[in-house]
Protein backbone atom coordinates (compact mmCIF):
# COMPACT_ATOMS: atom_id res chain seq x y z
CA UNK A 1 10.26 -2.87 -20.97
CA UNK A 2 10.44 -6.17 -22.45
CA UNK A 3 7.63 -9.07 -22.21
CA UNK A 4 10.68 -10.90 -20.52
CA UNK A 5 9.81 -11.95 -17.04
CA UNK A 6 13.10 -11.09 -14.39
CA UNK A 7 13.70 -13.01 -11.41
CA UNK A 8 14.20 -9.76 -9.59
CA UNK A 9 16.90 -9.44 -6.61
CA UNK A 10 18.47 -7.08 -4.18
CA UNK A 11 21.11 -6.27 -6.55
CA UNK A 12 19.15 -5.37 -9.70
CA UNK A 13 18.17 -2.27 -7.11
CA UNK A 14 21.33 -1.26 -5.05
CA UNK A 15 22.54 0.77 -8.00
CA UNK A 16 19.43 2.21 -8.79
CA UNK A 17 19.31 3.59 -4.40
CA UNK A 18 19.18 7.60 -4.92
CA UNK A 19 17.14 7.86 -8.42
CA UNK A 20 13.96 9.07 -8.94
CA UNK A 21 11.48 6.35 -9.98
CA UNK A 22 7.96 7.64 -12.08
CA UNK A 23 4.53 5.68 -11.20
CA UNK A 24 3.15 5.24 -14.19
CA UNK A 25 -0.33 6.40 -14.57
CA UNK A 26 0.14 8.08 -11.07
CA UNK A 27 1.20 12.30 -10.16
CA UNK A 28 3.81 10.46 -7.76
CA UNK A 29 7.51 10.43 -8.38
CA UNK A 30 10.01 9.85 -5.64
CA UNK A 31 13.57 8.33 -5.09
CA UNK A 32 14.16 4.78 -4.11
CA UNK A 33 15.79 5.67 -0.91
CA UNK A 34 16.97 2.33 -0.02
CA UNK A 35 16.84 -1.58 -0.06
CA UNK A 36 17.31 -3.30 3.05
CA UNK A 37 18.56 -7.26 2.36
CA UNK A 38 17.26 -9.86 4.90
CA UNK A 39 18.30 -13.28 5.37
CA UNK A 40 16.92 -16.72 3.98
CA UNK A 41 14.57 -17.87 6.48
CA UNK A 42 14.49 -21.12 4.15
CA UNK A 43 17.39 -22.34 3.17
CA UNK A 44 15.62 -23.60 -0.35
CA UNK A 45 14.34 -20.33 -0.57
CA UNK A 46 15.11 -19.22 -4.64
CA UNK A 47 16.68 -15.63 -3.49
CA UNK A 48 17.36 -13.42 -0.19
CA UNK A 49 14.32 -11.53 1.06
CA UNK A 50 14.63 -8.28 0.87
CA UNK A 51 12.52 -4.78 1.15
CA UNK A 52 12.92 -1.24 -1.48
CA UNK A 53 11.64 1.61 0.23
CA UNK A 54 10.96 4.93 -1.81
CA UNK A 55 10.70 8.23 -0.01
CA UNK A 56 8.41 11.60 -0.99
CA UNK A 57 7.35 14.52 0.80
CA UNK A 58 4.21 13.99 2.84
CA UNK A 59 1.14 15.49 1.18
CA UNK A 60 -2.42 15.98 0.85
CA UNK A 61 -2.90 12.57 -1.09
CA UNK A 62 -1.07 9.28 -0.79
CA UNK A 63 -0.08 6.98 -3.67
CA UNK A 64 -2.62 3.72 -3.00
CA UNK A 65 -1.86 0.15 -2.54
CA UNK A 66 -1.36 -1.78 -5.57
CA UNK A 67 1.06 -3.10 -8.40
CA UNK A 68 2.32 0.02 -10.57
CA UNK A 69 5.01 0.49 -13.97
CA UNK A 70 8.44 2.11 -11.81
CA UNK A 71 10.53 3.63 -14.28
CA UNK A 72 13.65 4.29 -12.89
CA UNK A 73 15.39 7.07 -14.04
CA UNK A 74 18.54 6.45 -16.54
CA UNK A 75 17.47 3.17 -15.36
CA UNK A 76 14.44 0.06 -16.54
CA UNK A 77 11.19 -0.09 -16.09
CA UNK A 78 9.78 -3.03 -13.59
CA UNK A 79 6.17 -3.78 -12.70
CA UNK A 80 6.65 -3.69 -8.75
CA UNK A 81 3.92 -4.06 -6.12
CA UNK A 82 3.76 -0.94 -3.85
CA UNK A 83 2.30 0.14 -0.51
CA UNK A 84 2.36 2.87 2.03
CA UNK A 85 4.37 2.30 4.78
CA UNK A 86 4.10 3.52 8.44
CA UNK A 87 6.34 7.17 8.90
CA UNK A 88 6.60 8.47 12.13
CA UNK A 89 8.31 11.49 10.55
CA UNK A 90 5.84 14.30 9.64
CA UNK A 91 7.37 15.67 6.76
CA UNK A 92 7.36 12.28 5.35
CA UNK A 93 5.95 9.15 3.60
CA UNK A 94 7.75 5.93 2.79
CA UNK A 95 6.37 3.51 0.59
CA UNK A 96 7.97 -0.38 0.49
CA UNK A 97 8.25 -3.21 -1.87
CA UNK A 98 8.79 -6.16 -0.34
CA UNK A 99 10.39 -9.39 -2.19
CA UNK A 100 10.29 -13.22 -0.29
């Protein structure tokens, strides 16, 4: 990773939707499963909101709160902050990014 800073948007992500991304310094490694793009809700705003969300198997311990190195596989590496997000589904636990 370079000390360059990215502006980073929906589409740096869309062809990165399916690969496994490592948390540094974490056990957890899951796929980003998909980015859902929202809509300006200022029209000066710099880019289009938008939200990743990264999918694993529910477990005995959740990844916590807070701003981690994503590697991406084949892909960069971008500091990204992540949280647990509400699953309904048992067998799972979804985890979002979201950019404004």
């Amino acid at each position: 990773m370079s000390d360059e800073k990215i502006f980073l948007e929906y589409h740096h992500f869309e062809p990165l939707v399916g690969k496994v991304v490592e948390f540094k310094g974490t056990p957890f490694s899951m796929p980003l499963s998909k980015v859902i793009k929202g809509e300006k809700f200022i029209s000066t705003a710099k880019r289009d909101p938008f939200i990743l969300i990264f999918r694993s198997p529910k477990g005995t311990h959740y990844m916590g709160e807070g701003t981690y190195e994503c590697a991406f596989e084949d892909g960069p590496t971008y500091s990204i902050y992540v949280m647990p997000a509400h699953t309904p589904e048992q067998e799972w636990q979804d985890y979002q990014a979201i950019f404004s």
